[in-house]
N, C-alpha and C. Protein backbone atom coordinates (compact mmCIF):
# COMPACT_ATOMS: atom_id res chain seq x y z
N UNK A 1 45.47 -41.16 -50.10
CA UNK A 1 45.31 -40.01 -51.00
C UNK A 1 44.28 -39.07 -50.41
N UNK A 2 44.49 -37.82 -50.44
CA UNK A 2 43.21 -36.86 -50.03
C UNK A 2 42.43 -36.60 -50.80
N UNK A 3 41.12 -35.99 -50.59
CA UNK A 3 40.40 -35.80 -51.37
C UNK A 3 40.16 -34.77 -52.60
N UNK A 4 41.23 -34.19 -52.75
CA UNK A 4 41.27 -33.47 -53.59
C UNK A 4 41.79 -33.77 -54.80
N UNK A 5 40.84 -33.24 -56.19
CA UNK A 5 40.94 -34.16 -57.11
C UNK A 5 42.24 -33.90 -58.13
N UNK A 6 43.12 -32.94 -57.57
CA UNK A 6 44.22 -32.80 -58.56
C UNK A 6 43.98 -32.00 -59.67
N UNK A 7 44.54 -32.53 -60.89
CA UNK A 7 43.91 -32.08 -62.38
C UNK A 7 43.17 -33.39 -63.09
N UNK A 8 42.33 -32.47 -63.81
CA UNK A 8 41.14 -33.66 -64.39
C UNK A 8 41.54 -32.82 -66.36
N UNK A 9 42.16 -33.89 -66.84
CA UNK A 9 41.97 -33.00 -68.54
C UNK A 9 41.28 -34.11 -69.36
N UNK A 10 40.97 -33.38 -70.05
CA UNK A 10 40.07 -33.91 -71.04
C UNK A 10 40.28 -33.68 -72.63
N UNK A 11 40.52 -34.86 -73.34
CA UNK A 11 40.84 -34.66 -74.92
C UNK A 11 40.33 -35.62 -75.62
N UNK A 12 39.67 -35.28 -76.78
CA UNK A 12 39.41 -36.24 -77.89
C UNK A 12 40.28 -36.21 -79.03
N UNK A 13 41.09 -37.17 -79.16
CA UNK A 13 42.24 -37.41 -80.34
C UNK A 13 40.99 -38.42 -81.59
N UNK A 14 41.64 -37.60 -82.92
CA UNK A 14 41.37 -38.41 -83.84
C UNK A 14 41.78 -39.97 -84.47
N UNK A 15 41.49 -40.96 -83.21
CA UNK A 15 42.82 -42.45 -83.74
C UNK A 15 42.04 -43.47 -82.73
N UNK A 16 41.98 -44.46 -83.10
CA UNK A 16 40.96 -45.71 -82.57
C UNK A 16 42.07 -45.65 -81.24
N UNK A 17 40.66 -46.05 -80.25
CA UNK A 17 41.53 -46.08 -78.90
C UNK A 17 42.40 -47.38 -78.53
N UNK A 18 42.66 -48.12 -79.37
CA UNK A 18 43.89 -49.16 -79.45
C UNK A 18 45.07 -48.78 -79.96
N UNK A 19 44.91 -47.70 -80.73
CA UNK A 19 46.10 -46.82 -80.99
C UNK A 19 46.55 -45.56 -80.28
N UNK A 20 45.70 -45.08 -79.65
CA UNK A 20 46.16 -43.98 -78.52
C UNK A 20 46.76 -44.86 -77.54
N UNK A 21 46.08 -46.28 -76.61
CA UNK A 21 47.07 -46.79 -76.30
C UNK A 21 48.57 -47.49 -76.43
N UNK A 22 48.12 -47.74 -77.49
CA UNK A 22 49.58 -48.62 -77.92
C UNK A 22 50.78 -47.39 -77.94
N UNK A 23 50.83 -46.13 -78.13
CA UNK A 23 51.77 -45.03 -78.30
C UNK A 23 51.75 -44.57 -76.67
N UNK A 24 50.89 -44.70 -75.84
CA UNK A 24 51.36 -44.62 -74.30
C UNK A 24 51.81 -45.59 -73.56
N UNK A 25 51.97 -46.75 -74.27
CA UNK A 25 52.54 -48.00 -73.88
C UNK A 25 54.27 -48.61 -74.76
N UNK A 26 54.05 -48.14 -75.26
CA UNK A 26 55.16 -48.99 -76.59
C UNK A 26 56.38 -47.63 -76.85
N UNK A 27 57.44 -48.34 -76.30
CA UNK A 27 58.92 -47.69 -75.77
C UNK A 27 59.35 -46.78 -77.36
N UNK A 28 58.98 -47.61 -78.76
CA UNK A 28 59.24 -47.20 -80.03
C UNK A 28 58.23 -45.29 -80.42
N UNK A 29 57.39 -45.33 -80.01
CA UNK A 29 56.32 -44.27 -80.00
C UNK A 29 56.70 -43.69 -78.76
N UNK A 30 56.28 -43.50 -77.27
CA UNK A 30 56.45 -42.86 -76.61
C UNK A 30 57.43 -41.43 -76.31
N UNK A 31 58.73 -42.20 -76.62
CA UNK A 31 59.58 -41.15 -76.64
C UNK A 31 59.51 -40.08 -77.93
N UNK A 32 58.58 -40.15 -78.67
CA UNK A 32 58.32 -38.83 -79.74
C UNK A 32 57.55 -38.01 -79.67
N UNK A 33 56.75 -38.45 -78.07
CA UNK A 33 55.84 -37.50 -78.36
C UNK A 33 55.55 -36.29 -76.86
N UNK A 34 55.95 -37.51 -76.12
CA UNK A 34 56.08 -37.20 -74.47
C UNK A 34 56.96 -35.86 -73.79
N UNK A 35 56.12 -34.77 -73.54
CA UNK A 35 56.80 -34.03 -72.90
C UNK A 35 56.52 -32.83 -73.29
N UNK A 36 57.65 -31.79 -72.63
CA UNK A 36 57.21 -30.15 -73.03
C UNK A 36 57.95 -30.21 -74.63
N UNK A 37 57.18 -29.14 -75.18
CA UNK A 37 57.55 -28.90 -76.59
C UNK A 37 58.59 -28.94 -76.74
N UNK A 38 59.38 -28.96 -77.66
CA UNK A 38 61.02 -28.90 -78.06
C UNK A 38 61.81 -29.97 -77.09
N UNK A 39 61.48 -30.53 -75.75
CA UNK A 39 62.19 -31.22 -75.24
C UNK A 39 62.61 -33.09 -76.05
N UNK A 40 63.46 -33.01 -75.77
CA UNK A 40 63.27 -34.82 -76.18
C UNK A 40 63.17 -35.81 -75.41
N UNK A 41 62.69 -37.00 -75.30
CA UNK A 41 62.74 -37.42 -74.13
C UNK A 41 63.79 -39.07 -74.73
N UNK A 42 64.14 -39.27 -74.16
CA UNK A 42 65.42 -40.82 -74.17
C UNK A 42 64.64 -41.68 -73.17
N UNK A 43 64.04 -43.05 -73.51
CA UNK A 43 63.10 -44.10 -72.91
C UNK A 43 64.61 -44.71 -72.46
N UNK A 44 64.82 -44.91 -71.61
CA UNK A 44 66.20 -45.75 -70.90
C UNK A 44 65.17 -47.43 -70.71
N UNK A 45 64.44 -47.21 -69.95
CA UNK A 45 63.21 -48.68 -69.57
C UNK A 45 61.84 -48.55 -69.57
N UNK A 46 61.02 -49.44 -70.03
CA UNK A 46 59.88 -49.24 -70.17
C UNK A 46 59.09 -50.41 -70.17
N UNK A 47 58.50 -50.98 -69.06
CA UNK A 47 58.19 -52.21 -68.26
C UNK A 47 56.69 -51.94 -68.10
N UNK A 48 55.51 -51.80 -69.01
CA UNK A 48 54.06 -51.55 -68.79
C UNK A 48 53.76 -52.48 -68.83
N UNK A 49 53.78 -52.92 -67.17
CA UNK A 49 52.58 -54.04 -66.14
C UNK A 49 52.96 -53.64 -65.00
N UNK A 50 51.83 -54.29 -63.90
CA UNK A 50 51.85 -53.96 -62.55
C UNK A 50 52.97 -53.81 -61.65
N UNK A 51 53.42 -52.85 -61.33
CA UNK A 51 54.99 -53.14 -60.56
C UNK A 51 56.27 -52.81 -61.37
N UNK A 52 56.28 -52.41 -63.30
CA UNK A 52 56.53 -52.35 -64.10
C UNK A 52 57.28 -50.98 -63.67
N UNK A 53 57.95 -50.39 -64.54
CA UNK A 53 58.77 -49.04 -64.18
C UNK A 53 59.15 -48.75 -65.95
N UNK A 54 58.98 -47.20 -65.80
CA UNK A 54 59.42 -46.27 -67.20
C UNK A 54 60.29 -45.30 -66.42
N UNK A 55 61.81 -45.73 -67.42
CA UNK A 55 62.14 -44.36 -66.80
C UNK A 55 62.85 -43.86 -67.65
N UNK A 56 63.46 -42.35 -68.23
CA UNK A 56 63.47 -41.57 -68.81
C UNK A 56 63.98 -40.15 -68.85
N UNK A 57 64.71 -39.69 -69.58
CA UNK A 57 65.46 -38.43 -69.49
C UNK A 57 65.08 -37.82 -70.29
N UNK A 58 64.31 -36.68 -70.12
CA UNK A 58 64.21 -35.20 -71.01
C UNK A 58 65.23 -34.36 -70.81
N UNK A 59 65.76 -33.93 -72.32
CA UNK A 59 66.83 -33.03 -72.06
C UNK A 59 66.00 -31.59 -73.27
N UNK A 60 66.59 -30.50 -72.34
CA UNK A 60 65.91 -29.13 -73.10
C UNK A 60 66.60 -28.75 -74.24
N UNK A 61 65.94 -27.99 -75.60
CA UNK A 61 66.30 -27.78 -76.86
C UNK A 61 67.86 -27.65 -77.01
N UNK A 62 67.68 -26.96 -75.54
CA UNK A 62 69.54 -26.50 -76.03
C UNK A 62 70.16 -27.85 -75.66
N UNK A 63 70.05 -28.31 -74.48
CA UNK A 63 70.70 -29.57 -74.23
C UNK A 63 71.61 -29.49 -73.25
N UNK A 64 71.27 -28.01 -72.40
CA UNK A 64 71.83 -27.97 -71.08
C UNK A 64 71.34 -28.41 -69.95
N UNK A 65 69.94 -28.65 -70.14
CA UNK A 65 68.81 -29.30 -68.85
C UNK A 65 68.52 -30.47 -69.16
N UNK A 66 68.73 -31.75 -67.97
CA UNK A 66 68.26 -33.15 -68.75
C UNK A 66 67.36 -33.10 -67.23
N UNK A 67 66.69 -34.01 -67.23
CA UNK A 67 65.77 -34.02 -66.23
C UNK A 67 65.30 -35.60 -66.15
N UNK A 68 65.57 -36.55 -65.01
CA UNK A 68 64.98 -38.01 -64.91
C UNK A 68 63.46 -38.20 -64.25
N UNK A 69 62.81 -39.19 -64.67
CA UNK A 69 61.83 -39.27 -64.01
C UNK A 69 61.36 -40.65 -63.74
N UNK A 70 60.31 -41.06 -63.43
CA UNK A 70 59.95 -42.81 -63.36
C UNK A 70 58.71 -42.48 -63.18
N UNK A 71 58.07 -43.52 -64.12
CA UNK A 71 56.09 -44.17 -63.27
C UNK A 71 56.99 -45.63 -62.89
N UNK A 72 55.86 -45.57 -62.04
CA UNK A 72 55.72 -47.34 -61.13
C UNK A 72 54.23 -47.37 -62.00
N UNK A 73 53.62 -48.44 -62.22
CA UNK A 73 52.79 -48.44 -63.19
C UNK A 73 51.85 -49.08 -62.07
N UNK A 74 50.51 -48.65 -62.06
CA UNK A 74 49.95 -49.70 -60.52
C UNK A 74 48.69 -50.79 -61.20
N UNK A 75 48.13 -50.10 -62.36
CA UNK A 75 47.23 -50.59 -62.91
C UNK A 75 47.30 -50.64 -64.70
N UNK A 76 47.63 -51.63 -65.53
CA UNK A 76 47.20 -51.71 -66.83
C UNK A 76 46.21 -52.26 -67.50
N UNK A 77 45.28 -51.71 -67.94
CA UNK A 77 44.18 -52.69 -68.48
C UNK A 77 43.81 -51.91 -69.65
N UNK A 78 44.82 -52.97 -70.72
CA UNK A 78 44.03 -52.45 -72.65
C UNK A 78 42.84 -52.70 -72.77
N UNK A 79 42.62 -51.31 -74.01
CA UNK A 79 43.15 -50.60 -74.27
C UNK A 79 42.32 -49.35 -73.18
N UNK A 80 42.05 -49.70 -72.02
CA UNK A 80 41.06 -48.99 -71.89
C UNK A 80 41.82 -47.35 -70.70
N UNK A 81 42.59 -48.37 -69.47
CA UNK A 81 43.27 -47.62 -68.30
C UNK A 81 44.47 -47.95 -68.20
N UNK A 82 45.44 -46.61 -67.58
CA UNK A 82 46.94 -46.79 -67.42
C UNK A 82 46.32 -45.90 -65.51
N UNK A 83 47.64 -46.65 -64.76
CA UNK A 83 47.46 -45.66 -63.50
C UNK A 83 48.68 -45.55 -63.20
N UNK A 84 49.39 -45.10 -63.27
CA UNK A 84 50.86 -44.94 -62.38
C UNK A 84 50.95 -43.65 -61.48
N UNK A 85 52.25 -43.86 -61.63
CA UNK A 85 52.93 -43.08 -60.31
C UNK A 85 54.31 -42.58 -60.55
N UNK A 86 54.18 -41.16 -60.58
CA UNK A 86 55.28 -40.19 -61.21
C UNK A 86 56.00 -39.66 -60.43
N UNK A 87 57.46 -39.97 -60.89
CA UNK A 87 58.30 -38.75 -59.61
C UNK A 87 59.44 -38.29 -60.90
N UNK A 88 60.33 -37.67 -60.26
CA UNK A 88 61.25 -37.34 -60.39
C UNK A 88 62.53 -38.36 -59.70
N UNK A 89 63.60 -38.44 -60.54
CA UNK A 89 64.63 -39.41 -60.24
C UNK A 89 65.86 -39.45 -60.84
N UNK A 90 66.41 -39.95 -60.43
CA UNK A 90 68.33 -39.95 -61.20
C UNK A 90 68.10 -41.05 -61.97
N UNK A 91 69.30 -41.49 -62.83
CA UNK A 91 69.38 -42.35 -63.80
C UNK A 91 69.08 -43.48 -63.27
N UNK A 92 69.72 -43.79 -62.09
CA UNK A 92 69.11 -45.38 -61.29
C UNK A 92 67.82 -45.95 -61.32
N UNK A 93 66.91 -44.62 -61.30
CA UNK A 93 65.10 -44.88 -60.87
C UNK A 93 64.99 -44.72 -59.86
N UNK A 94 66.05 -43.87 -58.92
CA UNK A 94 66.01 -43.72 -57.86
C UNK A 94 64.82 -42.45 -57.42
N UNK A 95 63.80 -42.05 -56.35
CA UNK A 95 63.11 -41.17 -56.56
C UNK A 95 63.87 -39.86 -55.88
N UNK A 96 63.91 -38.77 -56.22
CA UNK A 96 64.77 -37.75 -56.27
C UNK A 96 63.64 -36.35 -55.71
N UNK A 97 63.93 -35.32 -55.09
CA UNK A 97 63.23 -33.91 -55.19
C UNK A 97 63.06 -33.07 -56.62
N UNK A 98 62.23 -32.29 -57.05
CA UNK A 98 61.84 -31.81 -58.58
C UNK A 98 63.15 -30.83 -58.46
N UNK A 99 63.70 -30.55 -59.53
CA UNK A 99 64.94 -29.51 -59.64
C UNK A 99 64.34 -28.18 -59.50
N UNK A 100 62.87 -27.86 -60.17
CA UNK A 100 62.53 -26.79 -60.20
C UNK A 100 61.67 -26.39 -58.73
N UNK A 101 61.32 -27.12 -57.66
CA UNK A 101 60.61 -26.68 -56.60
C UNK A 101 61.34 -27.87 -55.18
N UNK A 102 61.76 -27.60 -53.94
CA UNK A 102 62.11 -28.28 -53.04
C UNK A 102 60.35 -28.81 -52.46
N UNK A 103 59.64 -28.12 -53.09
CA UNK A 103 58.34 -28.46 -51.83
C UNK A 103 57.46 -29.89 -52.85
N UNK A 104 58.30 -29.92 -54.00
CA UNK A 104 57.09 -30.23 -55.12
C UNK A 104 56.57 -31.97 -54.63
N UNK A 105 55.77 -32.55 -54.78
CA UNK A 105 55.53 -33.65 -54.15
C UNK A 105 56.40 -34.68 -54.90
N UNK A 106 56.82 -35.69 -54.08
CA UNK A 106 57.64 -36.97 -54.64
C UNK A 106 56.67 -37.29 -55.42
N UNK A 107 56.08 -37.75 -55.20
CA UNK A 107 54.83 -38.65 -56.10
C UNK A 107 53.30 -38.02 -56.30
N UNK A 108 52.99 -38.50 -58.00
CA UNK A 108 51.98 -38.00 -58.24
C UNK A 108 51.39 -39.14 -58.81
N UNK A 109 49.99 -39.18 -58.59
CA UNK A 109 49.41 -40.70 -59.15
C UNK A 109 48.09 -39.84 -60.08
N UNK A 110 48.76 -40.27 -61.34
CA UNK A 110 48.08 -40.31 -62.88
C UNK A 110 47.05 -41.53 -63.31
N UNK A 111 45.91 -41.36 -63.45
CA UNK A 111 44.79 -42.33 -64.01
C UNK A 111 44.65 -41.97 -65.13
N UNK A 112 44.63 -42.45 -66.29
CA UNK A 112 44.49 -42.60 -67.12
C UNK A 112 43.53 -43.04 -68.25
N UNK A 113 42.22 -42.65 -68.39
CA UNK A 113 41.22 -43.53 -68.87
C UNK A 113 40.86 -43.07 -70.67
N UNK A 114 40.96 -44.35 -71.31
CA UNK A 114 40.29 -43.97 -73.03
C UNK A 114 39.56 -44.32 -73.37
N UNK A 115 38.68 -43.75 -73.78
CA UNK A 115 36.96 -44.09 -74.44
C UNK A 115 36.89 -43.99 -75.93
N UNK A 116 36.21 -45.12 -76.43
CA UNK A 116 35.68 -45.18 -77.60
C UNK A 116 34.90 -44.18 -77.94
N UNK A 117 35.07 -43.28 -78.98
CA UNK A 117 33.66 -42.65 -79.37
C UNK A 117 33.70 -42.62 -80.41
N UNK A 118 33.02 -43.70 -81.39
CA UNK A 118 32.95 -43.47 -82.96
C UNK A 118 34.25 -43.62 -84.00
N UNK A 119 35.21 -44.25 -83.43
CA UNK A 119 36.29 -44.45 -83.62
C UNK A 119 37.23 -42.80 -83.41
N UNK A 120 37.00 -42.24 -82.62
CA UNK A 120 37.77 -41.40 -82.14
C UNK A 120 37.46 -41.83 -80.58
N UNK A 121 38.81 -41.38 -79.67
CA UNK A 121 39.24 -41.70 -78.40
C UNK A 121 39.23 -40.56 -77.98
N UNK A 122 38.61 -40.28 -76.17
CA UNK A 122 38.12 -39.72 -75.51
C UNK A 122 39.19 -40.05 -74.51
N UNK A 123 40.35 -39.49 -74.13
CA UNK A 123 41.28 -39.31 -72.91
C UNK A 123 40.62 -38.35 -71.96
N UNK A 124 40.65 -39.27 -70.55
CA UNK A 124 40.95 -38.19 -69.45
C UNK A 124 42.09 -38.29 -68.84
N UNK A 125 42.64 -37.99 -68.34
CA UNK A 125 44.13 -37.53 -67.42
C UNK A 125 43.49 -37.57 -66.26
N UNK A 126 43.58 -37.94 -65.15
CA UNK A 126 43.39 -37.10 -63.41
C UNK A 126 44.86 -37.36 -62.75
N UNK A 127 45.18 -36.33 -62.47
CA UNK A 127 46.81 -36.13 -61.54
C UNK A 127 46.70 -35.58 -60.32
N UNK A 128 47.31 -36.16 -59.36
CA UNK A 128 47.87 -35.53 -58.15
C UNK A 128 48.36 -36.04 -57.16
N UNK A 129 48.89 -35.40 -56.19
CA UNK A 129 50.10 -35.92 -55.20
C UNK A 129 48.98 -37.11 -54.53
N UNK A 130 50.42 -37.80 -54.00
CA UNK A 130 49.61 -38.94 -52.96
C UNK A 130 50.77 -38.86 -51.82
N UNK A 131 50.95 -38.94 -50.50
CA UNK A 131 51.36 -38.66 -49.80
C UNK A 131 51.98 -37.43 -49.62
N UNK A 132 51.24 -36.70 -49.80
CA UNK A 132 52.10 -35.11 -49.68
C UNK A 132 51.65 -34.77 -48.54
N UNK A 133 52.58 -33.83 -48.49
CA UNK A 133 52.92 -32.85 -46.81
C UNK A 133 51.49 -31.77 -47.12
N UNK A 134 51.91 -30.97 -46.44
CA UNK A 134 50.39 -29.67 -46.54
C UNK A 134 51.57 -28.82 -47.74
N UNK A 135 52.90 -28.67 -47.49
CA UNK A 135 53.40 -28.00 -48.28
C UNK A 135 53.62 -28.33 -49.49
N UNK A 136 54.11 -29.29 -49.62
CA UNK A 136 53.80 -30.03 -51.14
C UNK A 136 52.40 -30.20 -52.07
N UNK A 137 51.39 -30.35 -50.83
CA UNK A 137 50.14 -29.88 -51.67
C UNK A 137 49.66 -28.68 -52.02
N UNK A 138 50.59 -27.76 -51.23
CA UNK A 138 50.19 -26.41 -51.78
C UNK A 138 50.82 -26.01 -52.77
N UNK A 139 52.25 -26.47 -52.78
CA UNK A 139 52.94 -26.17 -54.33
C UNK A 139 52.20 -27.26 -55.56
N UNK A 140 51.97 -27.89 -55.22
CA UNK A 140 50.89 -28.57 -56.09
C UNK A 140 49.83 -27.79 -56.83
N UNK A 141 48.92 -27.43 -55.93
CA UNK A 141 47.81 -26.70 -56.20
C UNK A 141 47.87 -25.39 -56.85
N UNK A 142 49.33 -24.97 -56.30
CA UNK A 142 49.61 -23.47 -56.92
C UNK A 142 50.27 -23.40 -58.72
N UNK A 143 51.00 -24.43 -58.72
CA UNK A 143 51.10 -24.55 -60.29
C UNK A 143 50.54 -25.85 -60.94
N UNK A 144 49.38 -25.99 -60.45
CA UNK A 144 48.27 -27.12 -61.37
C UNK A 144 47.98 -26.05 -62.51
N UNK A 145 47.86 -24.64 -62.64
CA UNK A 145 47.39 -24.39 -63.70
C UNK A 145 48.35 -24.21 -65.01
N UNK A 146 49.46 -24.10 -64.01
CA UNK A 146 50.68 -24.47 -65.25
C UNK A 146 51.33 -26.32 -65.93
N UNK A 147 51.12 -27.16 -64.61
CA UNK A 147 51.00 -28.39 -65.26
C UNK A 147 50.02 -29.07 -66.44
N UNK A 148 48.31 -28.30 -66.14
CA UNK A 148 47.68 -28.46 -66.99
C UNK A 148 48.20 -27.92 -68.39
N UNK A 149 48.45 -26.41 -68.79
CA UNK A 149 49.43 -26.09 -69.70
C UNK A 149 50.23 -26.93 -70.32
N UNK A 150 51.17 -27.33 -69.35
CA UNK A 150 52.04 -28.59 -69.40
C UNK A 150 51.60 -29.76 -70.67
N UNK A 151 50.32 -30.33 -70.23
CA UNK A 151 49.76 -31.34 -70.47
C UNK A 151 49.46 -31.06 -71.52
N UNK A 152 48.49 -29.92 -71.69
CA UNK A 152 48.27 -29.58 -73.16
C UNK A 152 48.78 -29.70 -74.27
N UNK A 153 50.27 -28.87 -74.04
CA UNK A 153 50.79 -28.88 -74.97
C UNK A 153 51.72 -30.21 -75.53
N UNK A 154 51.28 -31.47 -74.10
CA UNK A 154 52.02 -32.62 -74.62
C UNK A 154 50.93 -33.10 -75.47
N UNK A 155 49.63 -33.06 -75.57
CA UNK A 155 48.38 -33.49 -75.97
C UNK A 155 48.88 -33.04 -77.52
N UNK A 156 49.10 -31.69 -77.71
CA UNK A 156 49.17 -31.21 -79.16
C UNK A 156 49.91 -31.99 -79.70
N UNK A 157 51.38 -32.65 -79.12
CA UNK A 157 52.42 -33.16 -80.06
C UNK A 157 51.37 -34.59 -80.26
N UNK A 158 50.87 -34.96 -79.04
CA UNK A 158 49.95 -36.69 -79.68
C UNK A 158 49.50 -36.40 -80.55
N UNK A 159 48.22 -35.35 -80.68
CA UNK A 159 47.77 -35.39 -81.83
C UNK A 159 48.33 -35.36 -82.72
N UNK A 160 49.37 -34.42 -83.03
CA UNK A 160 50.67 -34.29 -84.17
C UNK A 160 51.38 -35.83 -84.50
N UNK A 161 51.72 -36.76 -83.61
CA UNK A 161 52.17 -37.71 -83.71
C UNK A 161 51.16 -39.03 -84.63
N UNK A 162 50.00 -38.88 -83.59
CA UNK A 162 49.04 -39.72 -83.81
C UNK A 162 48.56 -39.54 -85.23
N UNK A 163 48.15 -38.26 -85.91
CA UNK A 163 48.26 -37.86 -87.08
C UNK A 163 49.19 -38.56 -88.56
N UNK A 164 50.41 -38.52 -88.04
CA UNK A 164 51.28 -39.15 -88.78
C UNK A 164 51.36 -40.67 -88.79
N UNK A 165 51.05 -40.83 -87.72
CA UNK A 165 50.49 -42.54 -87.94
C UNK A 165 49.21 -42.99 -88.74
N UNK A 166 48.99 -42.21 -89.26
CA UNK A 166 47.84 -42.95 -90.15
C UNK A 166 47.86 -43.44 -91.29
């Protein structure tokens, strides 16, 4: 991996951090909350342990764009860290190029860390390519400020989700 730190986000959700994990782990929760707004996402497998694989189809509001993806999961340790490893992929789990960029990196490795604070949970996110080309890290770097976006607005539906779980 190079040294560059990717994206670093930062959120405090209102929900004991055994329950922010259990909804990034548990196939029943995940798929309600995961993804860009309006999209849905369909959990096909969802194997959280080492070597473990999630994989998954978002399809867009209208239901003309479906989109596959996979983590390889490298590290689990409740309720505290998730680490995987994100690509893009066909229904197999096969790893695939992003539909929306030829340069975009195969793989992105996501850490995952949740902190106790007072019975509210303290998420950080850190994302970014791991074996990328110079070009893939530059399409990287050039829409990190739209992946963060991205992220955000998956953050809003947790909270929205996490909310309703109470």
């Amino acid at each position: 991996m190079n040294n560059k730190p990717g994206i670093v986000l930062k959120r405090e959700f209102d929900a004991p951090r055994e329950q922010v994990f259990e909804v990034w782990t548990n196939p029943a929760h995940f798929g309600n909350w995961w993804g860009p707004k309006g999209f849905t996402l369909e959990v096909a497998k969802m194997d959280v342990r080492p070597g473990g694989m999630f994989l998954g189809c978002q399809k867009s509001p209208d239901g003309q764009h479906a989109m596959w993806g996979k983590f390889v999961y490298q590290e689990v340790l409740a309720p505290e860290k998730l680490v995987w490893v994100q690509s893009f992929s066909d229904e197999e789990g096969n790893t695939v190029r992003a539909p929306f960029n030829p340069n975009w990196p195969l793989e992105i490795l996501n850490i995952l860390t949740l902190e106790e604070n007072g019975g509210k949970t303290v998420l950080t996110l850190q994302g970014g390519p791991i074996n990328a080309s110079a070009e893939e890290q530059e399409a990287f770097d050039s829409m990190a400020p739209m992946v963060a976006q991205g992220f955000e607005g998956t953050f809003e539906q947790l909270a929205h989700y996490l909310a309703n779980q109470q």
